[in-house]
Protein backbone atom coordinates (compact mmCIF):
# COMPACT_ATOMS: atom_id res chain seq x y z
CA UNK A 1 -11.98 -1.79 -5.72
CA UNK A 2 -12.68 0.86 -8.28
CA UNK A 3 -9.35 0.56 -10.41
CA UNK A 4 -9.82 -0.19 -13.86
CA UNK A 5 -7.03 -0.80 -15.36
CA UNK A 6 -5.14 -3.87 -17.50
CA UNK A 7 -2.35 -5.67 -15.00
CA UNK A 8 0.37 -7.35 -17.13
CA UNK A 9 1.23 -9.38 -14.23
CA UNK A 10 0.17 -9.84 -10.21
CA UNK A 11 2.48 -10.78 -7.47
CA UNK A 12 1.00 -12.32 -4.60
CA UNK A 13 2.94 -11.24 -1.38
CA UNK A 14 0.37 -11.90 1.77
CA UNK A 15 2.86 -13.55 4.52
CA UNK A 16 5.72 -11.85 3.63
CA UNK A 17 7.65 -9.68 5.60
CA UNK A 18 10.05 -6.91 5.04
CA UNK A 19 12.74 -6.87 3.33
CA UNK A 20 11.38 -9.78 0.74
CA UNK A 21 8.24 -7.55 -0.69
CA UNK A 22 10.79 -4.90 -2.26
CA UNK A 23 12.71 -7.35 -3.29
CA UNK A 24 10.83 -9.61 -4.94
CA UNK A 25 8.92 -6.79 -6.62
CA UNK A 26 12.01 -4.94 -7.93
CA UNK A 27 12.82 -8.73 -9.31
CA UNK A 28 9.91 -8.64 -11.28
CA UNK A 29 9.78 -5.64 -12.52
CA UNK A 30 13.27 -6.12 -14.01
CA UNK A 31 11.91 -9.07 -15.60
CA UNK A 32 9.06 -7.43 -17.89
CA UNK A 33 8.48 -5.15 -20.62
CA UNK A 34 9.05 -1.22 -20.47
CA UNK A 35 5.32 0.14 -20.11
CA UNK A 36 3.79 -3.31 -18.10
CA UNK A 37 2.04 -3.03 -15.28
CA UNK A 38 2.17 -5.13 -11.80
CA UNK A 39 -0.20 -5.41 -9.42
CA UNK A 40 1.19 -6.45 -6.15
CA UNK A 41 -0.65 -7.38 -3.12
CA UNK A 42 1.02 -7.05 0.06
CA UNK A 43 -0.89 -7.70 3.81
CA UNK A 44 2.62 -6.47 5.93
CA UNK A 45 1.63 -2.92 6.33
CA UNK A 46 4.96 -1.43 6.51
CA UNK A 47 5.25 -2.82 2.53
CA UNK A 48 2.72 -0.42 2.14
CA UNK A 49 5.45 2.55 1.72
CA UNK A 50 8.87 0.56 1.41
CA UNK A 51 7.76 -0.93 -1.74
CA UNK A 52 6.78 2.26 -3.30
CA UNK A 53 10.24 3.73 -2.63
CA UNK A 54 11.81 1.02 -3.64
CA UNK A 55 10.00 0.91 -6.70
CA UNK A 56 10.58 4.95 -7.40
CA UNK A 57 14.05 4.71 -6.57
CA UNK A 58 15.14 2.41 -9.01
CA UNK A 59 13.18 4.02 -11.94
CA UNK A 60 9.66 2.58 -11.98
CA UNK A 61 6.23 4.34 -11.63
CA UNK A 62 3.89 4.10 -8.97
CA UNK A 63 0.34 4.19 -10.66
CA UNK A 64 -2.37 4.85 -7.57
CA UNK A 65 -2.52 5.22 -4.01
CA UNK A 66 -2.14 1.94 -2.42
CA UNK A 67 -5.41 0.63 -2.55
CA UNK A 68 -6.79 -1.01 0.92
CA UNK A 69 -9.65 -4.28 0.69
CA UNK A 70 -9.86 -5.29 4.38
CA UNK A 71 -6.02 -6.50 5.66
CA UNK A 72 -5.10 -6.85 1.97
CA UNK A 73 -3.13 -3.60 -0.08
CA UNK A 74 -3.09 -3.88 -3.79
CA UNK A 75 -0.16 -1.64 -5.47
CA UNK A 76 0.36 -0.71 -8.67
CA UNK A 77 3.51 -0.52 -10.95
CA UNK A 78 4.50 0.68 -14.32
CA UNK A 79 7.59 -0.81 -15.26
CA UNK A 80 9.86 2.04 -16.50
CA UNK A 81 9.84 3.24 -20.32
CA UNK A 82 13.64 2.56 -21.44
């Protein structure tokens, strides 16, 4: 995929539909270190952009541009620096 980059933890999302991917990201995010990083991978293509403003909006970085492999988006968190 061309991202190098070391993911503190990866939540696996295929099947779900919105509102759960926001939700279950923000809930992990909350749940880890300032400075980690979370790869989640989403296949509801709306998640695509509602869990990147959800994730900006409560005070976590989005890393890269959602990053497509076939009917599968990997996205990329920072959890905030406190």
């Amino acid at each position: 995929m061309g991202i190098n980059i070391n993911v503190d933890r990866t939540l696996d999302l295929q099947g779900e539909a919105c509102p759960y991917p926001p939700i279950y990201t923000l809930e992990e995010l909350n749940d880890m270190k300032p400075g980690e990083v979370l790869e989640v991978i989403v296949d509801h293509p709306p998640s695509v952009t509602n869990v990147p403003e959800e994730v900006i909006r409560n005070g976590h970085q989005v890393l890269f541009e959602p990053v497509r492999d076939g009917a599968v988006f990997h996205l990329y968190f920072q959890v905030a620096k406190k």
